[in-house]
C-alpha atoms as a PDB file:
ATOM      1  CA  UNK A   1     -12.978  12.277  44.906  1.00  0.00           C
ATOM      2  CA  UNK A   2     -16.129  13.601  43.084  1.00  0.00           C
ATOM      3  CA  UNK A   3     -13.589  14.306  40.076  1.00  0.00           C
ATOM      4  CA  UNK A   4     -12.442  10.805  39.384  1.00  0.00           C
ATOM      5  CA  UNK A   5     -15.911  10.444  36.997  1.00  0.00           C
ATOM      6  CA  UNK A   6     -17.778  12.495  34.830  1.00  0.00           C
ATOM      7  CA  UNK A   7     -21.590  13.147  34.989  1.00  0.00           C
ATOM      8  CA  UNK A   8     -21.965  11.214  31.905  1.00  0.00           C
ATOM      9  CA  UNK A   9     -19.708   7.856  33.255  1.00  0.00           C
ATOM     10  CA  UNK A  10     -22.355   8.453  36.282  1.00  0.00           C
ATOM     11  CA  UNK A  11     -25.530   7.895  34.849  1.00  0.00           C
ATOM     12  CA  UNK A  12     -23.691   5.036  32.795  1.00  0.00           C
ATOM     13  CA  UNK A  13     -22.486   3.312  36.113  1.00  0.00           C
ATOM     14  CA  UNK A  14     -26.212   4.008  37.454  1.00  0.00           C
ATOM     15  CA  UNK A  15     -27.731   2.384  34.676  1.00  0.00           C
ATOM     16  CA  UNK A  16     -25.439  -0.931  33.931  1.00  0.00           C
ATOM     17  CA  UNK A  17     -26.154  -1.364  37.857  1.00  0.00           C
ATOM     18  CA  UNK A  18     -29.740  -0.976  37.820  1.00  0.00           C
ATOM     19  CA  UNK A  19     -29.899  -3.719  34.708  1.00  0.00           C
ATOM     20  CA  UNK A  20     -27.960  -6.359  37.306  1.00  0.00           C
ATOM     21  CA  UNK A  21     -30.112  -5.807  40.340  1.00  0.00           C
ATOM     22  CA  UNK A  22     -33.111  -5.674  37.808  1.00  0.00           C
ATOM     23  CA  UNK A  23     -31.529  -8.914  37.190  1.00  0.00           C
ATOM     24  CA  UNK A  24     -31.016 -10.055  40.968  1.00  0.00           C
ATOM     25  CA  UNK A  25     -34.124  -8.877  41.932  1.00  0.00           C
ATOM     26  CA  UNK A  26     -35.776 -11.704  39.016  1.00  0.00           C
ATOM     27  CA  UNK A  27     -33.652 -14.570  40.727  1.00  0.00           C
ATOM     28  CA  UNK A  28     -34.448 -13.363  44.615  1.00  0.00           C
ATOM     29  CA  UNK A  29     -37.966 -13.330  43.505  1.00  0.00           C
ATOM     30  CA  UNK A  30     -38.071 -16.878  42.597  1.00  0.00           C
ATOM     31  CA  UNK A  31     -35.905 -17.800  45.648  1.00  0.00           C
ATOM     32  CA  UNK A  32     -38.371 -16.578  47.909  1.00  0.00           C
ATOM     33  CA  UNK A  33     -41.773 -16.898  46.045  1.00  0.00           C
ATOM     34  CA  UNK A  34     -42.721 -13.391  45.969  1.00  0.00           C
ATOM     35  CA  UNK A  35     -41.716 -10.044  44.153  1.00  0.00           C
ATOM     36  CA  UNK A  36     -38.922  -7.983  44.883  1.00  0.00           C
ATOM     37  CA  UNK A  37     -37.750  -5.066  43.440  1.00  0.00           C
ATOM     38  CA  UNK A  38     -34.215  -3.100  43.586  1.00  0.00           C
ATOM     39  CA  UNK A  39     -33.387   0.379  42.866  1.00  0.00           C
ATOM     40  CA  UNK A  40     -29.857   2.031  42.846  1.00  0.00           C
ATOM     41  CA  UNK A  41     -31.055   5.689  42.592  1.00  0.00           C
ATOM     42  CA  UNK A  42     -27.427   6.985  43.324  1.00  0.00           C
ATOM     43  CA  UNK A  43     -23.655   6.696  42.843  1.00  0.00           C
ATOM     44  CA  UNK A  44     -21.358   8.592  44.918  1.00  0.00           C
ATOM     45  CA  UNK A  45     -17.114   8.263  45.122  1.00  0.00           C
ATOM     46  CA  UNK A  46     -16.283   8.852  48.719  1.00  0.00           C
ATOM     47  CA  UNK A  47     -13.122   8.517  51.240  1.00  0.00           C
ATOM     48  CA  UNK A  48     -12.545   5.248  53.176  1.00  0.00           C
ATOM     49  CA  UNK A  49     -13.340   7.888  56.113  1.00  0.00           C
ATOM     50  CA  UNK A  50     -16.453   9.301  54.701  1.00  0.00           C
ATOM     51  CA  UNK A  51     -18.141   6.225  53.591  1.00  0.00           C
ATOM     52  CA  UNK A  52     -17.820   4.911  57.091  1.00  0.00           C
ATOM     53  CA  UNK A  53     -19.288   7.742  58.688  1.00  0.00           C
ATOM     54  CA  UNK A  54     -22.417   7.695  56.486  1.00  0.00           C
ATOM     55  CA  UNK A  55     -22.533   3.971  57.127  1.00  0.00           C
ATOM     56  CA  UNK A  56     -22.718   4.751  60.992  1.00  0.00           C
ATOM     57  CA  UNK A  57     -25.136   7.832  60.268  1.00  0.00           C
ATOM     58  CA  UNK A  58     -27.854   5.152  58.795  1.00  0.00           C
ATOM     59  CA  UNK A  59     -27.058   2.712  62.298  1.00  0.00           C
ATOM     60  CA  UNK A  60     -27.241   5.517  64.767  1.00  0.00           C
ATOM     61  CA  UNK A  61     -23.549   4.209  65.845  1.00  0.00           C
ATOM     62  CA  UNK A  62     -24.858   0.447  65.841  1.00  0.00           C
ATOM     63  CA  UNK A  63     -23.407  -2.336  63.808  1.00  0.00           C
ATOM     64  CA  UNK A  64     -23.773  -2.600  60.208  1.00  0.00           C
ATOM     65  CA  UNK A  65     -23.758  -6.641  58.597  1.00  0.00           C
ATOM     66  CA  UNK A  66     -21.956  -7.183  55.087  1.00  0.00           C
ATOM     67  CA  UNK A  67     -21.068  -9.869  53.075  1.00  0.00           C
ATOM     68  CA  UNK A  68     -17.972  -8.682  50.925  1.00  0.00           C
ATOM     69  CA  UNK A  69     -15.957 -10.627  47.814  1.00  0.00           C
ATOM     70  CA  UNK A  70     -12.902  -9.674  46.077  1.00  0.00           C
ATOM     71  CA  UNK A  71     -12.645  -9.199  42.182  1.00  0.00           C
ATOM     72  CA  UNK A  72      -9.658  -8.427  39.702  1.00  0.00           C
ATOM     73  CA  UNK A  73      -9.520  -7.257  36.587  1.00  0.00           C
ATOM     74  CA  UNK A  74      -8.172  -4.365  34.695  1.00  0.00           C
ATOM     75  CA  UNK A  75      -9.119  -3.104  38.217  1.00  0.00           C
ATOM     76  CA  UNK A  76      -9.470  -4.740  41.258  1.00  0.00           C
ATOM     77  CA  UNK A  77     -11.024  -4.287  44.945  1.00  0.00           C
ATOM     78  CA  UNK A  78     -13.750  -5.616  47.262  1.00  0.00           C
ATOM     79  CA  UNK A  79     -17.592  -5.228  46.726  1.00  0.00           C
ATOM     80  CA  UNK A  80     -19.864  -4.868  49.544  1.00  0.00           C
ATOM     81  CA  UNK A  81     -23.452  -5.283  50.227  1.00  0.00           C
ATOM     82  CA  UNK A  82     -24.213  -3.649  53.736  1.00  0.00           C
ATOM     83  CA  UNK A  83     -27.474  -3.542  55.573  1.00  0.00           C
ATOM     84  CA  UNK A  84     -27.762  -1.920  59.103  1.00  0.00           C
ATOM     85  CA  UNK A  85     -28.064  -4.644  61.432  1.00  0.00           C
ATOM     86  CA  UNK A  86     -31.601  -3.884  62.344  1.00  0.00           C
ATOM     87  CA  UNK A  87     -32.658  -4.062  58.819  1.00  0.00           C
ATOM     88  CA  UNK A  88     -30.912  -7.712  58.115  1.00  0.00           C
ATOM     89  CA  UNK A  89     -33.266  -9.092  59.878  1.00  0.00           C
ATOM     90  CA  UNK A  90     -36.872  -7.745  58.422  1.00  0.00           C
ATOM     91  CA  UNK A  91     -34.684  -9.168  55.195  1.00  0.00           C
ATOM     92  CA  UNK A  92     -33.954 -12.302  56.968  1.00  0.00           C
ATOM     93  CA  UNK A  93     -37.850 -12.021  57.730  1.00  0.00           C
ATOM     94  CA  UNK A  94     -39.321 -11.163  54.763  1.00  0.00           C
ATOM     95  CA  UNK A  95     -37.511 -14.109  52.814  1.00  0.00           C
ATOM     96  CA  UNK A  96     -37.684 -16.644  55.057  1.00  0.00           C
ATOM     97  CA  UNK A  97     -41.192 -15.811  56.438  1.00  0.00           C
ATOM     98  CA  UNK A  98     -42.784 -14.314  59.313  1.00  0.00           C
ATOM     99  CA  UNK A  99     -43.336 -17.617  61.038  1.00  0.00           C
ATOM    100  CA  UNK A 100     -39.802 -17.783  61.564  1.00  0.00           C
ATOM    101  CA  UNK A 101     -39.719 -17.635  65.613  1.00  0.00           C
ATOM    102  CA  UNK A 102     -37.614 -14.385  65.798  1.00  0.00           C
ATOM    103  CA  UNK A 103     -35.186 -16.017  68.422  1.00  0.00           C
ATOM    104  CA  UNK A 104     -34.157 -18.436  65.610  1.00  0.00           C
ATOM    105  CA  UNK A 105     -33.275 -15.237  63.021  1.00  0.00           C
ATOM    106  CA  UNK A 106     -30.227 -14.661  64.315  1.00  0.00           C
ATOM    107  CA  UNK A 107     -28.745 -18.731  63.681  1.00  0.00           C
ATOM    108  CA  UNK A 108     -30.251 -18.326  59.779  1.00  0.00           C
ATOM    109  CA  UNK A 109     -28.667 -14.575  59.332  1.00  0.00           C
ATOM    110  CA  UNK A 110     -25.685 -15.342  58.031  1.00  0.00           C
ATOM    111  CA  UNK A 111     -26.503 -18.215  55.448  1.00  0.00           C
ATOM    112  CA  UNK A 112     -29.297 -16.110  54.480  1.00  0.00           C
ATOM    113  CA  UNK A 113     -27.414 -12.887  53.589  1.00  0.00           C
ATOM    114  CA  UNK A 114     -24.558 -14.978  51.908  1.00  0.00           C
ATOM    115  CA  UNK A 115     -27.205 -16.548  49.759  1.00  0.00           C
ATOM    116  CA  UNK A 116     -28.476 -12.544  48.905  1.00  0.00           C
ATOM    117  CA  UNK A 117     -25.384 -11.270  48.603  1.00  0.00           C
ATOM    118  CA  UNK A 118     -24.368 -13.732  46.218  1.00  0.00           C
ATOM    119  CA  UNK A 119     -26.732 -13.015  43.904  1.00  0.00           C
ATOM    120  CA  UNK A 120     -26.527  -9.454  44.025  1.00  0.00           C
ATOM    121  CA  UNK A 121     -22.891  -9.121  44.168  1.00  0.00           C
ATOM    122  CA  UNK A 122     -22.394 -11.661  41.318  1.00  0.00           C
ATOM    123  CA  UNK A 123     -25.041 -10.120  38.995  1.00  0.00           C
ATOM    124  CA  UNK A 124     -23.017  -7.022  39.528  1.00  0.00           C
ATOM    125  CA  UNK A 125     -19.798  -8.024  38.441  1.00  0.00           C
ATOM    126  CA  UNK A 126     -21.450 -10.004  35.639  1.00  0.00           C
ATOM    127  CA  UNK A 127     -22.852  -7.030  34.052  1.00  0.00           C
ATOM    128  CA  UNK A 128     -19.888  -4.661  34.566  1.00  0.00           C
ATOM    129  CA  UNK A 129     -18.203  -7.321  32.690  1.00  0.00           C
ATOM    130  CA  UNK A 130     -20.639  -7.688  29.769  1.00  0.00           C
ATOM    131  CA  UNK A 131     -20.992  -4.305  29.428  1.00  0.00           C
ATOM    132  CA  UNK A 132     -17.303  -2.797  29.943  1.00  0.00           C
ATOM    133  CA  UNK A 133     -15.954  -6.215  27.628  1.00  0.00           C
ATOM    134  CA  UNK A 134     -13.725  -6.945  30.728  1.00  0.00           C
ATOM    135  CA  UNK A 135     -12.904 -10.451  32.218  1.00  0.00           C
ATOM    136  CA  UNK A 136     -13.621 -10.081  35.638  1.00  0.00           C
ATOM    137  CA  UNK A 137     -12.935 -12.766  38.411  1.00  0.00           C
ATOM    138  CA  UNK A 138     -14.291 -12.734  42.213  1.00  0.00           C
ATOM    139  CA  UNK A 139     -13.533 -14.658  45.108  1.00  0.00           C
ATOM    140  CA  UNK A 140     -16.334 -16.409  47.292  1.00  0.00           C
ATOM    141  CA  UNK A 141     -18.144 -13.924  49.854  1.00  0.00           C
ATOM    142  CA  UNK A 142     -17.707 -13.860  53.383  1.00  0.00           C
ATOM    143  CA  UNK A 143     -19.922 -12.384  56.154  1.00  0.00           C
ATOM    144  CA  UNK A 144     -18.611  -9.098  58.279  1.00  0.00           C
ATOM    145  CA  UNK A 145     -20.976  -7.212  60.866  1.00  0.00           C
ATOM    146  CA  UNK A 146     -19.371  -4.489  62.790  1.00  0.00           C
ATOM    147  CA  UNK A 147     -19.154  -0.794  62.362  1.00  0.00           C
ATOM    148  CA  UNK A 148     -18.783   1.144  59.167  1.00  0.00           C
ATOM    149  CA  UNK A 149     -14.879   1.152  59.343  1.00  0.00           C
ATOM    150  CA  UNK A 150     -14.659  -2.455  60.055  1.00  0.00           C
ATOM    151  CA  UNK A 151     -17.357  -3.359  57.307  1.00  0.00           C
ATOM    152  CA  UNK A 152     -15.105  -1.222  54.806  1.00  0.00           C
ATOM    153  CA  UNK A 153     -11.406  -2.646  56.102  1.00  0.00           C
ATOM    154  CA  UNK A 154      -9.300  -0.462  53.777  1.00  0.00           C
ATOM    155  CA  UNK A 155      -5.685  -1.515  54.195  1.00  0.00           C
ATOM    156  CA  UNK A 156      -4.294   2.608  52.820  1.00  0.00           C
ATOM    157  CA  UNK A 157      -7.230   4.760  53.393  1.00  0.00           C
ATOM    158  CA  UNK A 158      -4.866   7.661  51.930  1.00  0.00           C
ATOM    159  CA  UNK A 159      -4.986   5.978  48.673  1.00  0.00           C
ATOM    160  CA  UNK A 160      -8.183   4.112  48.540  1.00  0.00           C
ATOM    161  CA  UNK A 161     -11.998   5.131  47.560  1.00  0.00           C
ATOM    162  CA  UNK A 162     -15.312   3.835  47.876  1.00  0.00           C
ATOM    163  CA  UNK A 163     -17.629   4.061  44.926  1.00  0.00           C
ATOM    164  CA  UNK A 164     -20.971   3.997  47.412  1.00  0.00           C
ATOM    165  CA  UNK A 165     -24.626   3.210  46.430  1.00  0.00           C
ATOM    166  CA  UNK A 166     -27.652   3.043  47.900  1.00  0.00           C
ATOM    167  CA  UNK A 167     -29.941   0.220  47.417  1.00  0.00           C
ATOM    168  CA  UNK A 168     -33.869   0.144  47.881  1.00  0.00           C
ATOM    169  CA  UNK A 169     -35.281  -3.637  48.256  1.00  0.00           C
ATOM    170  CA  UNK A 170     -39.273  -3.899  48.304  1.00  0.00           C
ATOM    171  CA  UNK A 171     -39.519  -7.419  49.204  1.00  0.00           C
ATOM    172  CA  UNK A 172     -42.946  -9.018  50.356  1.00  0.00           C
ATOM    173  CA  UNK A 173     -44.700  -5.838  51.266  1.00  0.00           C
ATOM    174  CA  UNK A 174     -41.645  -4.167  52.764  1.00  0.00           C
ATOM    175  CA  UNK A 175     -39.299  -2.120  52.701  1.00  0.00           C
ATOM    176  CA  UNK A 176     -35.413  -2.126  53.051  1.00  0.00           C
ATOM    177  CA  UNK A 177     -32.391   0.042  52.497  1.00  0.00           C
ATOM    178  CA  UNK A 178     -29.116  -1.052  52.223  1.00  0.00           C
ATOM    179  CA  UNK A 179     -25.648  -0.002  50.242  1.00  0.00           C
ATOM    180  CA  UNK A 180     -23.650  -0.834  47.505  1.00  0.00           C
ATOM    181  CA  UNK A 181     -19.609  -0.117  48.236  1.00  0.00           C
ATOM    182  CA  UNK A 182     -17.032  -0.750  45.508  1.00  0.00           C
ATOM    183  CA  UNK A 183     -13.444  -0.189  47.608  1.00  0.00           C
ATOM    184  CA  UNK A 184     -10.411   0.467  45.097  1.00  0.00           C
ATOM    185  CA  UNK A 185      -7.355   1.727  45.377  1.00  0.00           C
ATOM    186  CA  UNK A 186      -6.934   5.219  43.052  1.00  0.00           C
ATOM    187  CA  UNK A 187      -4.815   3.278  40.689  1.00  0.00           C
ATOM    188  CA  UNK A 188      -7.987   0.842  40.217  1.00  0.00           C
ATOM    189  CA  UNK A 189     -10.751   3.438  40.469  1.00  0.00           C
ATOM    190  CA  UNK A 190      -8.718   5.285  37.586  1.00  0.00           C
ATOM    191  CA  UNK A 191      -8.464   2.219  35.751  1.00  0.00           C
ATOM    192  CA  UNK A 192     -12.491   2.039  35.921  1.00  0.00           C
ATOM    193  CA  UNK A 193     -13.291   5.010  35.212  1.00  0.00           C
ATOM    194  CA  UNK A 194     -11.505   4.600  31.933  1.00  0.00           C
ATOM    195  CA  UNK A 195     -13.843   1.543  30.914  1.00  0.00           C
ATOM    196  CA  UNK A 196     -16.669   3.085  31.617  1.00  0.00           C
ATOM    197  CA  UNK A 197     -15.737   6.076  29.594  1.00  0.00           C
ATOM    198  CA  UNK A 198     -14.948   3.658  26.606  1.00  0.00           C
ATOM    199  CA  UNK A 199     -18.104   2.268  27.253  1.00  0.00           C
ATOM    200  CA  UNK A 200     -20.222   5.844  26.637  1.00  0.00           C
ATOM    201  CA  UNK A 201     -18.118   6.199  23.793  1.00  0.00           C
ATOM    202  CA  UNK A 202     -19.083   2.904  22.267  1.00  0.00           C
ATOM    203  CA  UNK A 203     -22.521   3.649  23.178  1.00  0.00           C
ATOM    204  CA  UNK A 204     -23.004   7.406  21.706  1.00  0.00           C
ATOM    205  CA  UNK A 205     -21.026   6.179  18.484  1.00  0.00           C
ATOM    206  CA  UNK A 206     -23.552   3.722  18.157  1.00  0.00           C
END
């Protein structure tokens, strides 16, 4: 899987993801009325079967929450951003304040982590499409929680990948981890790969 992008397509995926959730991280900030910082310090291309086994390594075998929206373009798939269930709700927490009785997290969860993950996921796929010069169209996000393999829900996991990130939030004095997953078929992840390639071509030909 590791050979489907170069080093150099990598850092470039790294980097035009790092600008969107810089970019995120500005329009969660004034949602909530403090900072909040994002990081994505890797990028990894994994099996369907590996992702979700790293996804239940971080849960201990507990449930994972994700909200998850289809795009198309010259490649298509499903983005996902996935928080262990335990860490939702510090999120859920830090954003909607800790005088939020904790018995009354759980109703707010869901519209909470739509709200997120539609920021997140659409400043994303808004800057893979500025900076790959692609036309790239999503469908609205919907709200999973179960374990990794559910979360994930690839239809041909024998001819599917998941293009996995990590993601570090510092939001109001704490901290939380959750993931990035792009799910593609090969055919699609191929098709990527190639943009971002003519993209580090544009860029070191100036």
């Amino acid at each position: 899987m590791t050979g489907i992008i170069g080093a150099l397509e990598r850092d470039a995926v790294e980097e035009i993801l790092n600008i969107a959730i810089g970019q995120a991280a500005a329009s969660l900030s004034r949602m909530v009325g403090d900072r909040v910082a994002l990081s994505v310090p890797f990028v990894e291309f994994l099996s369907p079967a590996v992702a979700a086994e790293r996804l239940d390594g971080t849960t201990g075998g507990a449930d994972s929450v994700a909200v998850r929206q289809h795009f198309s373009s010259s490649f298509s798939g499903d983005i996902l951003l996935i928080f262990p269930e335990r860490r939702s709700l510090d999120l859920v927490r830090s954003m909607l304040g800790d005088s939020v009785p904790m018995d009354s997290l759980t109703e707010l969860e869901q519209e909470a982590l739509l709200e997120v993950g539609n920021v997140i996921l659409n400043a994303c796929l808004g800057s893979l499409a500025n900076q790959l010069g692609l036309v790239i169209q999503s469908s609205l996000p919907i709200y999973l929680r179960g374990r990794g393999a559910r979360i994930l829900d690839t239809k041909h996991p024998d001819t599917e990948l998941v293009m996995f990130l990590q993601v570090d939030f510092s939001l109001a004095a704490k901290g939380v981890q959750g993931y990035l997953a792009f799910v593609m078929d090969i055919v699609s992840a191929r098709h990527f790969a190639a943009a971002v390639s003519a993209y580090v071509s544009r860029v070191i030909g100036g």
